[in-house]
C-alpha atoms as a PDB file:
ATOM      1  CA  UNK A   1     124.648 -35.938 -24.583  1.00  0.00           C
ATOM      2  CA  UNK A   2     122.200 -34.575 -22.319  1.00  0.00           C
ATOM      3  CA  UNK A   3     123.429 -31.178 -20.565  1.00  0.00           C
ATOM      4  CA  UNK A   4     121.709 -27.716 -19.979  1.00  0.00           C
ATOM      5  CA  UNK A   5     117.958 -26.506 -20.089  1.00  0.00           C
ATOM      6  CA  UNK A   6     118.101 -25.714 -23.644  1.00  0.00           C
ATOM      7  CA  UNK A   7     120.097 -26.781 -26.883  1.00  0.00           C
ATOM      8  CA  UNK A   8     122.451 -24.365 -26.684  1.00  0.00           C
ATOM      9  CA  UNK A   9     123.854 -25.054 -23.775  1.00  0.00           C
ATOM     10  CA  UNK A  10     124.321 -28.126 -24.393  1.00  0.00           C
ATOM     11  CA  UNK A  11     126.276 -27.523 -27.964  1.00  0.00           C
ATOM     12  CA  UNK A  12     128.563 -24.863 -26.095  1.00  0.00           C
ATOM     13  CA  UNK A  13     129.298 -28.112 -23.879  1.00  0.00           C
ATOM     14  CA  UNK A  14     129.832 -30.586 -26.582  1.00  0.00           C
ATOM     15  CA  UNK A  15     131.958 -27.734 -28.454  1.00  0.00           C
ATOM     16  CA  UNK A  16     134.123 -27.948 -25.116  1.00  0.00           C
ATOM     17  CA  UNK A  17     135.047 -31.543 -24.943  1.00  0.00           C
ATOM     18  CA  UNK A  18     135.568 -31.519 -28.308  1.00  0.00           C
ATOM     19  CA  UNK A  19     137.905 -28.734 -28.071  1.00  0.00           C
ATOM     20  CA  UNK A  20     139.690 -30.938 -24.936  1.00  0.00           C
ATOM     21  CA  UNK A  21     139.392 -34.056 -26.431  1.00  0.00           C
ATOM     22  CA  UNK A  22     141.383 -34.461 -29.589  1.00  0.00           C
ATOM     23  CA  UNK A  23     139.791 -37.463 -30.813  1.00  0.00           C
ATOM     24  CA  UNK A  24     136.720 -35.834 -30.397  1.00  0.00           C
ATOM     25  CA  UNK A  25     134.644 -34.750 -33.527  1.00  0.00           C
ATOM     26  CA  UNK A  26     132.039 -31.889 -33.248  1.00  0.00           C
ATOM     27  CA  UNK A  27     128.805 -32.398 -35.948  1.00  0.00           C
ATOM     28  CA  UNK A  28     126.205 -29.639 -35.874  1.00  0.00           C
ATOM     29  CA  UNK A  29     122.956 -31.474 -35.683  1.00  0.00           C
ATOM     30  CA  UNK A  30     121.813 -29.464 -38.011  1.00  0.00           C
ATOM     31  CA  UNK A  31     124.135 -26.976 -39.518  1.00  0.00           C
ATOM     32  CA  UNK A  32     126.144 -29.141 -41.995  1.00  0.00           C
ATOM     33  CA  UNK A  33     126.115 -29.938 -45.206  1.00  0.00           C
ATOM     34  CA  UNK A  34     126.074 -33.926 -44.366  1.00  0.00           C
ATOM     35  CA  UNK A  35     123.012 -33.395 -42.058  1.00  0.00           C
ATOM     36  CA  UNK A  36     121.277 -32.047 -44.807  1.00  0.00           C
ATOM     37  CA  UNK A  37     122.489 -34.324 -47.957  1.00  0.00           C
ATOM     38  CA  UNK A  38     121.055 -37.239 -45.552  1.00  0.00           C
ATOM     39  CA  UNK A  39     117.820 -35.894 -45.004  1.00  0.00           C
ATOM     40  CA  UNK A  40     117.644 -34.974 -48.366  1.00  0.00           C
ATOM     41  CA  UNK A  41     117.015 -38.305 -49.166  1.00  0.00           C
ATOM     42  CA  UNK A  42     113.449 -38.143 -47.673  1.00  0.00           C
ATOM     43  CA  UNK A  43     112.135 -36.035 -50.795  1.00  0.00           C
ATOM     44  CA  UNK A  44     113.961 -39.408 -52.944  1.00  0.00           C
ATOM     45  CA  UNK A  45     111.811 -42.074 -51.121  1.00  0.00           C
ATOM     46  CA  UNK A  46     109.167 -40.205 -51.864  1.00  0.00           C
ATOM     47  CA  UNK A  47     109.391 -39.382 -55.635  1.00  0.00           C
ATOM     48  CA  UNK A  48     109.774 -43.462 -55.757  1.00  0.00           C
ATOM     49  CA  UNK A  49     106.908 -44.142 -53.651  1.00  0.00           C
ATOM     50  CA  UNK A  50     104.688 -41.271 -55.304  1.00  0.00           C
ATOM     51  CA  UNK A  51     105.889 -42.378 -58.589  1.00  0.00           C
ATOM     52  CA  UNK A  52     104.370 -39.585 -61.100  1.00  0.00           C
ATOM     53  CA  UNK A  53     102.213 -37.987 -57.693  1.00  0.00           C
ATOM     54  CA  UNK A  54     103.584 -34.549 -56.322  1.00  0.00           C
ATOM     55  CA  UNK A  55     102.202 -33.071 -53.237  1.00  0.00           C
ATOM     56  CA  UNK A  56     100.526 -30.683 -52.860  1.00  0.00           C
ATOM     57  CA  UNK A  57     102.426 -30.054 -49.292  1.00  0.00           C
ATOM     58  CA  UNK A  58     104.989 -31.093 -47.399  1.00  0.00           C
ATOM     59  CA  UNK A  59     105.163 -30.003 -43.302  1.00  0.00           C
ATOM     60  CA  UNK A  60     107.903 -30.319 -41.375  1.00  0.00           C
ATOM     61  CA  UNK A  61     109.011 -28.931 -38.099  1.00  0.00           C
ATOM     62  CA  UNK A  62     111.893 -26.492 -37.994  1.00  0.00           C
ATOM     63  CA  UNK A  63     114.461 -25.860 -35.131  1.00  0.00           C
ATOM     64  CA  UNK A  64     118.006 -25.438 -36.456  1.00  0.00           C
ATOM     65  CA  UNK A  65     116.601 -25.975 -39.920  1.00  0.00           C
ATOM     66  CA  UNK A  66     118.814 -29.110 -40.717  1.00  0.00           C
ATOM     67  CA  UNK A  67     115.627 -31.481 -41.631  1.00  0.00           C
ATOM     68  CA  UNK A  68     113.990 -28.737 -43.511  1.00  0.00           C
ATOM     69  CA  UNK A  69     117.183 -27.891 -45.496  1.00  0.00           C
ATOM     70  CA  UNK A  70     117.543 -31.631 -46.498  1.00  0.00           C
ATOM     71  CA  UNK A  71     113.890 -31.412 -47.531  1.00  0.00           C
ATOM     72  CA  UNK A  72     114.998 -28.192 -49.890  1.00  0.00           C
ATOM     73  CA  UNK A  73     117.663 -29.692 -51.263  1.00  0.00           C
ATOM     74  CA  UNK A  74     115.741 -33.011 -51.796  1.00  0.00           C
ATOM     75  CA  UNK A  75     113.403 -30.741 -53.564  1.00  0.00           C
ATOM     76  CA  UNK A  76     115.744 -29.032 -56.173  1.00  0.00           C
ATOM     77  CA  UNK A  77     117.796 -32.328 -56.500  1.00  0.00           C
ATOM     78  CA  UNK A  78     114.320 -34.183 -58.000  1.00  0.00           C
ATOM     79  CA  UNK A  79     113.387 -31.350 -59.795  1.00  0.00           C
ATOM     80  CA  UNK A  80     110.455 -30.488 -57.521  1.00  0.00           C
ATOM     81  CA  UNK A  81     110.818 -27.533 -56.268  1.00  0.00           C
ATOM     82  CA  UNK A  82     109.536 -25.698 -59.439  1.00  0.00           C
ATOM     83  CA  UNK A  83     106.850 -27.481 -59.049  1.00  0.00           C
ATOM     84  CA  UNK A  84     102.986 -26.312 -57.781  1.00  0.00           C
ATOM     85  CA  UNK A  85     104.661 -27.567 -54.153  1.00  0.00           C
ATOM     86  CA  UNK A  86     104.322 -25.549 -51.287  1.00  0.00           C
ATOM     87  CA  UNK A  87     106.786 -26.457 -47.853  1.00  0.00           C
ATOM     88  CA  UNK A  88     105.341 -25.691 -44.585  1.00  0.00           C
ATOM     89  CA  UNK A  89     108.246 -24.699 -41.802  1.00  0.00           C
ATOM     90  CA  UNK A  90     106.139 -24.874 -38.499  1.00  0.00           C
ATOM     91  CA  UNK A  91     107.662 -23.644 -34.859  1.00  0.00           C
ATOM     92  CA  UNK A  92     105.968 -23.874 -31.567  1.00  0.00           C
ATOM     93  CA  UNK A  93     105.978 -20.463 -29.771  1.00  0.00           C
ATOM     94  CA  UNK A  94     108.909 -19.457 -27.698  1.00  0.00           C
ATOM     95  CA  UNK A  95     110.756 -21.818 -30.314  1.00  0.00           C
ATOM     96  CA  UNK A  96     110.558 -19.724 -33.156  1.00  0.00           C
ATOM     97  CA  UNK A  97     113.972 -18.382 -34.236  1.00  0.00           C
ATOM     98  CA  UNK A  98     113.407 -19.218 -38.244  1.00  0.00           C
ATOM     99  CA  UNK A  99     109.792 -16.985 -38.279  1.00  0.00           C
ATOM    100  CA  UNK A 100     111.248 -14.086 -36.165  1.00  0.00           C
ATOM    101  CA  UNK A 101     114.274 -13.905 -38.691  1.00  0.00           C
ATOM    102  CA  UNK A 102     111.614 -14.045 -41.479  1.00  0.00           C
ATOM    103  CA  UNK A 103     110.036 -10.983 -39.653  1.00  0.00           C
ATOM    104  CA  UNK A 104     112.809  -9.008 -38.966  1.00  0.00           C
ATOM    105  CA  UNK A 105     114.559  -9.581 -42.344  1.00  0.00           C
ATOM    106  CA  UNK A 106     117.409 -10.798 -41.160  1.00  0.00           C
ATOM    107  CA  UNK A 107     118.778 -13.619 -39.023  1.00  0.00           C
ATOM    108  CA  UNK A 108     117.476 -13.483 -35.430  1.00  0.00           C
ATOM    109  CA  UNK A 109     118.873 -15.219 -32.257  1.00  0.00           C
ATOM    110  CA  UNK A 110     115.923 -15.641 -29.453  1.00  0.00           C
ATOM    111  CA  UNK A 111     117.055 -14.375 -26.000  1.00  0.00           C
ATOM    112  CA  UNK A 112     115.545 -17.827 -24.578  1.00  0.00           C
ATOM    113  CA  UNK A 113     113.612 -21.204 -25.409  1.00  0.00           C
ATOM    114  CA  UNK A 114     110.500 -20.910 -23.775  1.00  0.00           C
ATOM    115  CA  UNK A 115     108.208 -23.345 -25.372  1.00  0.00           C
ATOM    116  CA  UNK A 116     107.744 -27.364 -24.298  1.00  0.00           C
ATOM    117  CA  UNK A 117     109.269 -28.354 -27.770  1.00  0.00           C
ATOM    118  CA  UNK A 118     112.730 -28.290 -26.779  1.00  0.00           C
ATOM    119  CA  UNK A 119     113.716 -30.411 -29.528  1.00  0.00           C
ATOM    120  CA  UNK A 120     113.427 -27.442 -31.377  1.00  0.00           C
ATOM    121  CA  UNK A 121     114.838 -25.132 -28.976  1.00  0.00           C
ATOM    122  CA  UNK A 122     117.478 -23.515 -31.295  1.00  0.00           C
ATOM    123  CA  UNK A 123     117.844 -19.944 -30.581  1.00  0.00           C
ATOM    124  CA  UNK A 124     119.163 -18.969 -34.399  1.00  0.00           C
ATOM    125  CA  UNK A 125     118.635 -20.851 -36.946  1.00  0.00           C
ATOM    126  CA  UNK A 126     121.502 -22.079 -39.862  1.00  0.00           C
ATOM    127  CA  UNK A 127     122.130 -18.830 -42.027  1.00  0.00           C
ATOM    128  CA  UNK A 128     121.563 -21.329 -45.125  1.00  0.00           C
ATOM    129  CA  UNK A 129     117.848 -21.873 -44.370  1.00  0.00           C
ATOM    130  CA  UNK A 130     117.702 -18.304 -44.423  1.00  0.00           C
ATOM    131  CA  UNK A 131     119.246 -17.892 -48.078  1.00  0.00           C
ATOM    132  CA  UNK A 132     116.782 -20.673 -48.987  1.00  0.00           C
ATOM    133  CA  UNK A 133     114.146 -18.656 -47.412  1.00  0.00           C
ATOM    134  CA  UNK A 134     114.993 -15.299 -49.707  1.00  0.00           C
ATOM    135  CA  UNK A 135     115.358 -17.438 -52.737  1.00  0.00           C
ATOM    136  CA  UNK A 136     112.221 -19.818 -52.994  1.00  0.00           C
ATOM    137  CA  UNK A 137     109.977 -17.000 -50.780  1.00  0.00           C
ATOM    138  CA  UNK A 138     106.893 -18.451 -52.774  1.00  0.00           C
ATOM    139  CA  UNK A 139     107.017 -21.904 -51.572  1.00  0.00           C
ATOM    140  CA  UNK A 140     108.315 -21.485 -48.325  1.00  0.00           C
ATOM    141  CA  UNK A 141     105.953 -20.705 -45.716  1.00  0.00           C
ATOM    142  CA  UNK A 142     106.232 -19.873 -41.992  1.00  0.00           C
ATOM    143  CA  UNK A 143     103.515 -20.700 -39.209  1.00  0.00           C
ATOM    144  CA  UNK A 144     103.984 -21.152 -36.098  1.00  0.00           C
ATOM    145  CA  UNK A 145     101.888 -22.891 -33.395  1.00  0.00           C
ATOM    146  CA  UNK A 146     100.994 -22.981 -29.846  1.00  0.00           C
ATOM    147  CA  UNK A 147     102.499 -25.407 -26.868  1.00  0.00           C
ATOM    148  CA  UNK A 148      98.856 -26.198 -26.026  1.00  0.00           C
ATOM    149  CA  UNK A 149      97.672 -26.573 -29.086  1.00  0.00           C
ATOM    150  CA  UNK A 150     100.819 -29.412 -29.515  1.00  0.00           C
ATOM    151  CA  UNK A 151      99.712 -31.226 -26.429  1.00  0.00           C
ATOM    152  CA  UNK A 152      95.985 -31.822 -27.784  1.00  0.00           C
ATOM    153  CA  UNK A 153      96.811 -33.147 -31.171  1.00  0.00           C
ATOM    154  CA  UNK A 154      99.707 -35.505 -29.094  1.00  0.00           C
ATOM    155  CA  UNK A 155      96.272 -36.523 -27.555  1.00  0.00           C
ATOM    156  CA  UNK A 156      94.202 -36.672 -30.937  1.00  0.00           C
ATOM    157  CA  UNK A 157      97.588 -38.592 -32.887  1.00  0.00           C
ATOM    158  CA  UNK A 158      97.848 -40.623 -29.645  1.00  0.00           C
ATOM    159  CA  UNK A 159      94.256 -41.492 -29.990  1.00  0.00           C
ATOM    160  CA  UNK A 160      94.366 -42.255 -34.396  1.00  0.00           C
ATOM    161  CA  UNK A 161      97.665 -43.967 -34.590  1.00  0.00           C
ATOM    162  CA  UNK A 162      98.450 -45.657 -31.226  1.00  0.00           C
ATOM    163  CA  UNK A 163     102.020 -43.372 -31.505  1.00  0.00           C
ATOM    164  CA  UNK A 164     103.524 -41.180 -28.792  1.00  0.00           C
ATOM    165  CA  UNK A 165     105.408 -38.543 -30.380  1.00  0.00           C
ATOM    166  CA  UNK A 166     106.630 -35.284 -28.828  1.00  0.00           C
ATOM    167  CA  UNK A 167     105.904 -31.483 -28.864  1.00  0.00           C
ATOM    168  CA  UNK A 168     108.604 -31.474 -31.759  1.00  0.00           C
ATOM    169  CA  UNK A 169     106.561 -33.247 -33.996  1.00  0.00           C
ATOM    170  CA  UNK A 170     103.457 -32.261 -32.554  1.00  0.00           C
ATOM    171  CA  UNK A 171     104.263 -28.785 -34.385  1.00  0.00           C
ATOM    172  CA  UNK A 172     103.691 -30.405 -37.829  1.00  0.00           C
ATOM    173  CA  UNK A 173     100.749 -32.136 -36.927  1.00  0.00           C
ATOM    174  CA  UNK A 174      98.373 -29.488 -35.676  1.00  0.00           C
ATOM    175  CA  UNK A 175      99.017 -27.972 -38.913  1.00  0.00           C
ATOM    176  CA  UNK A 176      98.150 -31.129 -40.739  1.00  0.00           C
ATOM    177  CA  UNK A 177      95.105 -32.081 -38.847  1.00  0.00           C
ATOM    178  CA  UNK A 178      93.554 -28.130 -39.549  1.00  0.00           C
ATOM    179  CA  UNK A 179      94.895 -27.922 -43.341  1.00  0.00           C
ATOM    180  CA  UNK A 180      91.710 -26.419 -44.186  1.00  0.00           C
ATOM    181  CA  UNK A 181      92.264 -23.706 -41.673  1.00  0.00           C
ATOM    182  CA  UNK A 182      95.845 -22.385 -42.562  1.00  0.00           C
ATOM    183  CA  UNK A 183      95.002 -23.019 -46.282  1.00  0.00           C
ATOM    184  CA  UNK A 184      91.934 -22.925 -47.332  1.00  0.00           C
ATOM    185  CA  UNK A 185      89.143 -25.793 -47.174  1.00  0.00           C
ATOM    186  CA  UNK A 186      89.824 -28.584 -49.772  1.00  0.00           C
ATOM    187  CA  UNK A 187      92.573 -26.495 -51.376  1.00  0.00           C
ATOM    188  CA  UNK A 188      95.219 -28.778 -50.362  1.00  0.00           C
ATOM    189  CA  UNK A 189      94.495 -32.570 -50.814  1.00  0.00           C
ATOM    190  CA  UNK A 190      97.541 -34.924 -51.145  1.00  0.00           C
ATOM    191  CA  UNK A 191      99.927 -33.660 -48.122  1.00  0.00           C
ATOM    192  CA  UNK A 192     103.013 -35.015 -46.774  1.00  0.00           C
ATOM    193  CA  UNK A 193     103.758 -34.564 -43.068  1.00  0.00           C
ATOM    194  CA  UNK A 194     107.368 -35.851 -41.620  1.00  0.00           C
ATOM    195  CA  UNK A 195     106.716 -37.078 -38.375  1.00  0.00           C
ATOM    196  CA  UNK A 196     109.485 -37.824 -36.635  1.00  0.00           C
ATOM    197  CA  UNK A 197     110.751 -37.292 -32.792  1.00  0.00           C
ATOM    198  CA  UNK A 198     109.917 -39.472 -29.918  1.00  0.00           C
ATOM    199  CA  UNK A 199     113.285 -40.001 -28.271  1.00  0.00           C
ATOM    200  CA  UNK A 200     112.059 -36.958 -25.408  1.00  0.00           C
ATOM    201  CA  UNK A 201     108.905 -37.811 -24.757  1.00  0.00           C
ATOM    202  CA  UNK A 202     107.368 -40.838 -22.233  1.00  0.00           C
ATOM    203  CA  UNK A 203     104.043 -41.253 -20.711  1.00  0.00           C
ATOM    204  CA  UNK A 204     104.415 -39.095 -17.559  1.00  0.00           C
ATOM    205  CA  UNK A 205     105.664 -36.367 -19.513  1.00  0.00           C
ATOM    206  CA  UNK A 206     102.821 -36.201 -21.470  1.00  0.00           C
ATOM    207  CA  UNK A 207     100.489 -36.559 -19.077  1.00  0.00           C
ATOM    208  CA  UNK A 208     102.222 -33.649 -17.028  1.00  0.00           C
ATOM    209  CA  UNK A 209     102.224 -31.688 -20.501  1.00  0.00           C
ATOM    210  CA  UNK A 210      98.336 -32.109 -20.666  1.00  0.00           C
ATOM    211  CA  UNK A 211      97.743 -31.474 -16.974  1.00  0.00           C
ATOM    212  CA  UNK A 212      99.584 -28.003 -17.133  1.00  0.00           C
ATOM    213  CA  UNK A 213      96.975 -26.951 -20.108  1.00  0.00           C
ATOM    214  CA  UNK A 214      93.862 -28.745 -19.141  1.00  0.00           C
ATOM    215  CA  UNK A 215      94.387 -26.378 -16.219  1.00  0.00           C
ATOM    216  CA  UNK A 216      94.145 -23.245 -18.274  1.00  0.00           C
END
């Protein structure tokens, strides 16, 4: 359903016709225990695939938290999260509900989504990514990102990989292309990086995305 300027409007909506609609079924996207036992299954893929290799990393963008809370539980399910493992949460600016909660010490709902990413454009975050923050504080860790920094490594992934993704997923991957830089150089080698979002993106808005910061 497409409705509103941000996600919350449009869940308030959805929440409506649900509510007038009794055949209707309302499914957070990513507050739900189902949302998260699916992605979950990400972290089993990869155990098979990795067979005895752990990484050192795994990045993944965070707006409601309901792929990074599948990652968590896909985590303590293979017995990896007591592992040397560290999980990278990363936000675009004006997007960034999960690191201001992390700030404030306590669960924080934004005012307004002001970032290009509005795939993450959550204004709180689900109270159980939270918990899983306070619990596993060691290998959980927060950075958040710039809109223009998004739009040139959409140009740089663009340019490697012949994909199109958008801002969403962008997040993660300035993050993985300057590893070094957040982490230290050569401290992190085998990294994981879910990429994933491309439903919101097409040609002209990129091309409008990199025109509005090649003009700053």
């Amino acid at each position: 359903m497409i409705y509103g300027d941000v996600w919350d409007e449009t869940d308030r909506k959805a929440k409506e016709i649900c509510n007038q609609n009794p055949s209707a079924l309302y499914v957070s996207p990513f507050d739900d225990e189902l949302i998260w036992k699916g992605n979950s299954s990400i972290i089993d893929e990869l155990s098979k695939q990795l067979e005895e290799t752990i990484p050192d990393c795994i990045i993944c963008s965070v707006g409601g938290g309901g792929l990074i809370l599948g990652v968590i539980e896909g985590l303590i399910q293979n017995d990896w999260i007591n592992k040397d493992i560290k999980l990278i949460a990363v936000e675009t600016e004006g997007a960034n509900c999960f690191n201001e909660s992390i700030k404030a010490g306590h669960l924080v709902t934004l005012n307004n989504i002001t970032s290009i990413a509005k795939s993450l454009g959550a204004k709180r975050c689900a109270s159980k990514l939270f918990d899983y923050y306070n619990q596993f504080r060691d290998k959980i860790h927060s950075i958040v990102v710039s809109d223009k920094e998004v739009v040139l490594i959409l140009e740089k992934f663009l340019n490697d990989h012949r994909y199109l993704v958008e801002p969403s997923c962008g997040a993660s991957l300035v993050v993985a292309y300057n590893i070094d830089k957040y982490f230290g150089e050569k401290k992190i080698k085998n990294v994981v990086v879910e990429i994933c979002g491309g439903s919101s993106i097409s040609l002209e808005k990129f091309l409008n995305f990199k025109q509005l910061f090649d003009n700053q």
